[in-house]
N, C-alpha and C. Protein backbone atom coordinates (compact mmCIF):
# COMPACT_ATOMS: atom_id res chain seq x y z
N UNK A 1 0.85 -1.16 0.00
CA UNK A 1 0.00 0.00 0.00
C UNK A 1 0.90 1.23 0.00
N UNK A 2 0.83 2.27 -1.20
CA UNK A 2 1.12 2.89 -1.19
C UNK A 2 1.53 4.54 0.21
N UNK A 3 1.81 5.69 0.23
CA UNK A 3 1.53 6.30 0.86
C UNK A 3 0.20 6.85 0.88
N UNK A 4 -0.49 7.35 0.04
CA UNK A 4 -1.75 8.21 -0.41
C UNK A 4 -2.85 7.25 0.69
N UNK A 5 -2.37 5.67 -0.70
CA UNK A 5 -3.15 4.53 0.37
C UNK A 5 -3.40 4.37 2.35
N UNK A 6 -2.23 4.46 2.68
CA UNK A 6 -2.38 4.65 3.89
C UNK A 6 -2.63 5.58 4.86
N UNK A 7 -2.17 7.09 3.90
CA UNK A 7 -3.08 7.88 5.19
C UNK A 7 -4.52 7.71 4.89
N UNK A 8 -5.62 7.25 3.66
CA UNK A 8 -6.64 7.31 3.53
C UNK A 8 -6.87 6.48 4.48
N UNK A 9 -6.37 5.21 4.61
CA UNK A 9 -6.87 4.55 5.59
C UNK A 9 -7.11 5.06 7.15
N UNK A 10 -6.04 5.62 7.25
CA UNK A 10 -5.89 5.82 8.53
C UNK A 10 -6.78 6.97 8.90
N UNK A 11 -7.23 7.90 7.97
CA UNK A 11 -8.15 8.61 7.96
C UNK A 11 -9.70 7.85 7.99
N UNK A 12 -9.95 7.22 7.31
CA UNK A 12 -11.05 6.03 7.51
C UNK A 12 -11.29 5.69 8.75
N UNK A 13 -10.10 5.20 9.32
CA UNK A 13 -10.37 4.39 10.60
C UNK A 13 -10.33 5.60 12.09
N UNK A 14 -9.55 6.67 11.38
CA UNK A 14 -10.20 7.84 12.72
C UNK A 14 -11.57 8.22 12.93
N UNK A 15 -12.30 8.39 11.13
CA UNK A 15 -13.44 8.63 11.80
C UNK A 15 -14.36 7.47 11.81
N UNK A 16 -13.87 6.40 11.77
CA UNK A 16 -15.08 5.35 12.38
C UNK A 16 -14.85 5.36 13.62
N UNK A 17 -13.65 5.51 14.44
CA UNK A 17 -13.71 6.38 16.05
C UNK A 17 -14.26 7.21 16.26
N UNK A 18 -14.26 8.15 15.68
CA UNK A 18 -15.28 9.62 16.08
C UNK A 18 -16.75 8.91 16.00
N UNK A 19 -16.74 8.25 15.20
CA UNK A 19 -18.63 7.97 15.59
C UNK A 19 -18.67 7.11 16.46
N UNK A 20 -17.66 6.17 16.79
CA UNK A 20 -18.07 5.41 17.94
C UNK A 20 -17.79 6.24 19.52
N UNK A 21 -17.26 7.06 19.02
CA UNK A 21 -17.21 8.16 20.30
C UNK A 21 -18.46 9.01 20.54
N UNK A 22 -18.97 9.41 19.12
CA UNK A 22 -20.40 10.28 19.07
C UNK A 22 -21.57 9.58 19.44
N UNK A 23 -21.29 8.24 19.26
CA UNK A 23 -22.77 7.35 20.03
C UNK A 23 -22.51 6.84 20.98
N UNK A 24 -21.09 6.54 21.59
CA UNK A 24 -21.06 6.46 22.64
C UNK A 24 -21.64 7.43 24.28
N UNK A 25 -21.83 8.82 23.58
CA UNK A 25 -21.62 10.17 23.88
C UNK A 25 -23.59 10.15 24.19
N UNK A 26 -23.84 9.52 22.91
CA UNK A 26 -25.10 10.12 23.18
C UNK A 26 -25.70 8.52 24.07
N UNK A 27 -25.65 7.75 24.10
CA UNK A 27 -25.92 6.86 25.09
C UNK A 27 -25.72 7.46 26.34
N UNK A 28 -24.86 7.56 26.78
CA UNK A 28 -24.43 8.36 28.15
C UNK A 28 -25.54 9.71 28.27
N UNK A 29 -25.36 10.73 27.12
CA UNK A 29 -26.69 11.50 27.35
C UNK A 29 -28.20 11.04 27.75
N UNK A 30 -28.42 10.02 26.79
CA UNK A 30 -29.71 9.39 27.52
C UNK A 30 -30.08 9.09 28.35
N UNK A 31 -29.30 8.21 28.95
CA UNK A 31 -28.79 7.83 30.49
C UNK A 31 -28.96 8.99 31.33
N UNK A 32 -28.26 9.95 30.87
CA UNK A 32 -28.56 11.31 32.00
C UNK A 32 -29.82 11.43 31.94
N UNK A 33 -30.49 11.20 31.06
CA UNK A 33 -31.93 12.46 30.41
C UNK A 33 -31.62 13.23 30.08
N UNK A 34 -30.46 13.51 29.27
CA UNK A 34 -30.30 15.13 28.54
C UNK A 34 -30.77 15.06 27.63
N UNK A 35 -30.59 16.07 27.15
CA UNK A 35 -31.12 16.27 25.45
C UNK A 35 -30.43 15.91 24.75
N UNK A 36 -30.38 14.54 23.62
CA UNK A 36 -29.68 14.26 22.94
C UNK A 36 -29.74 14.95 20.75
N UNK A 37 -30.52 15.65 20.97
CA UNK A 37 -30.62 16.30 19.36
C UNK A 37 -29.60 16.49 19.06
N UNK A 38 -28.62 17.93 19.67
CA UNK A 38 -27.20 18.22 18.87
C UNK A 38 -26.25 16.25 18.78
N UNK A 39 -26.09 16.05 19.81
CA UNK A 39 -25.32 15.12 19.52
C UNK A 39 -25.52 13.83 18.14
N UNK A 40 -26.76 13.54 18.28
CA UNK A 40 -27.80 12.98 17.35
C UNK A 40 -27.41 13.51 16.04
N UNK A 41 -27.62 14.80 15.89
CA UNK A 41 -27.07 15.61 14.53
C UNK A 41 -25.90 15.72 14.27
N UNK A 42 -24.93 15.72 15.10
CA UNK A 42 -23.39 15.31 14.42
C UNK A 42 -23.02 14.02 14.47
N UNK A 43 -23.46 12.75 14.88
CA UNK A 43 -23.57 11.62 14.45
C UNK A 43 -23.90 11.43 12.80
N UNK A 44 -25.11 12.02 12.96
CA UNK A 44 -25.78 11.95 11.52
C UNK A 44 -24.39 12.41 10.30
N UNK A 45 -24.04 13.80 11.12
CA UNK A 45 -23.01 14.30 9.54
C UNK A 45 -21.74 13.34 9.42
N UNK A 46 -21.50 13.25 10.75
CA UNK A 46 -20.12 11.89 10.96
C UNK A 46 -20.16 11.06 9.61
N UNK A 47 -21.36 10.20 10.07
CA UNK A 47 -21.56 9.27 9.31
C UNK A 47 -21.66 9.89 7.21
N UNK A 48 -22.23 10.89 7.42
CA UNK A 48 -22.31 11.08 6.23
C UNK A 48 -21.02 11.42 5.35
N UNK A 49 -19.98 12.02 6.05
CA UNK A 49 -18.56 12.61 5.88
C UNK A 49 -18.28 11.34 5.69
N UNK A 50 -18.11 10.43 6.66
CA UNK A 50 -17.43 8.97 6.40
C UNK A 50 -18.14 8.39 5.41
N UNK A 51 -18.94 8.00 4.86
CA UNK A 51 -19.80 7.78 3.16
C UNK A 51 -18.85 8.63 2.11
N UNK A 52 -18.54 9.82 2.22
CA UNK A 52 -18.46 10.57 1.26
C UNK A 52 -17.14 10.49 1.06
N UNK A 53 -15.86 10.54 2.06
CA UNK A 53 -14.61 10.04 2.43
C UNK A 53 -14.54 8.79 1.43
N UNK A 54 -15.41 7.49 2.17
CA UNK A 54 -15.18 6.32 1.26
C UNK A 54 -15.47 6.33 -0.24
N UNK A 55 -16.20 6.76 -0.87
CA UNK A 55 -16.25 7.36 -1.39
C UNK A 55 -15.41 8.08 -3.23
N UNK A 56 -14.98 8.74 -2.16
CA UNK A 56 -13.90 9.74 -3.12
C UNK A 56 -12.45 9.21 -2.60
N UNK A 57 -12.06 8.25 -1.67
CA UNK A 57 -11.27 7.55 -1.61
C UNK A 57 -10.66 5.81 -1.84
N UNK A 58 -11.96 5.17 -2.21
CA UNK A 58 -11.89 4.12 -2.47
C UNK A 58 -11.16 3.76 -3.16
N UNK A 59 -11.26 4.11 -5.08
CA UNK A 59 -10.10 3.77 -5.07
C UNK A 59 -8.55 3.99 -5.29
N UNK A 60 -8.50 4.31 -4.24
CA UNK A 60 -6.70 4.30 -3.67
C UNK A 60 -6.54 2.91 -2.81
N UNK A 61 -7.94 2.41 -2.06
CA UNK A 61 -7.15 1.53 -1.24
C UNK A 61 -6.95 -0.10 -2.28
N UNK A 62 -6.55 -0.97 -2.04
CA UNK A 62 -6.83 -1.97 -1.91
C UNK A 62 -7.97 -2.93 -1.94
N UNK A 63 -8.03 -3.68 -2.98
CA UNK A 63 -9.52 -4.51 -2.74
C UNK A 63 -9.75 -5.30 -1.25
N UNK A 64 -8.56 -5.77 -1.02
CA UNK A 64 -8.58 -6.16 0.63
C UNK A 64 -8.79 -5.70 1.76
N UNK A 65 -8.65 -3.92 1.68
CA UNK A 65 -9.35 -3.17 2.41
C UNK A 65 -10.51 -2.75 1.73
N UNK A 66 -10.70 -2.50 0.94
CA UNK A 66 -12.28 -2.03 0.59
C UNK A 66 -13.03 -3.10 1.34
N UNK A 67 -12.88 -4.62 1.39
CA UNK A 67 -14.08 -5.47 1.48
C UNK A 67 -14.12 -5.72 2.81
N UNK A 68 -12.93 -5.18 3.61
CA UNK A 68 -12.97 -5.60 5.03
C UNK A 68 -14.34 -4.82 5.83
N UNK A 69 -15.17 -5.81 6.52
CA UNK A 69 -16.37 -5.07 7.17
C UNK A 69 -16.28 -4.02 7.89
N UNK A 70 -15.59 -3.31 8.16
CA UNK A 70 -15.55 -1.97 8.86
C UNK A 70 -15.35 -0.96 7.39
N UNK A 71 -14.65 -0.99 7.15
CA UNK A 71 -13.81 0.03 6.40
C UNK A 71 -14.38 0.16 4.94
N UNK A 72 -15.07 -1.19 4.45
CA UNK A 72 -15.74 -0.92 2.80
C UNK A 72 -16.82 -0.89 3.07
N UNK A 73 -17.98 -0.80 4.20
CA UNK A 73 -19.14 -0.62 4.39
C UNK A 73 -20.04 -0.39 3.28
């Protein structure tokens, strides 16, 4: 894997952390009873950035990473 290849990845796999941090986030809100909307709504764009990422980066990676279940979703 090239260079290009691997920071995409590694970019990939930060923000599939950020969303598991953003729903982690809002679980815990619930739990409080807070208001979970804002958090709810940057989940939503997370996810959509990470679609759009894969995306316009696919192919650079690897068919072996594209198909891996996290990362070629």
């Amino acid at each position: 894997m090239d260079g290009s290849a691997a920071a995409a990845l590694d970019h990939l796999r930060l923000m599939e952390v950020r969303i598991e941090h953003q729903t982690d986030m809002i679980v815990r809100l619930k739990e409080a009873g807070e208001d979970t909307l804002e958090a709810t709504q940057k989940l939503v764009l997370l996810r959509r950035v990470l679609e759009d990422i894969r995306l316009q980066i696919g192919g650079l990676l690897p068919t072996e990473v594209r198909d891996s279940p996290r990362i070629g979703r």
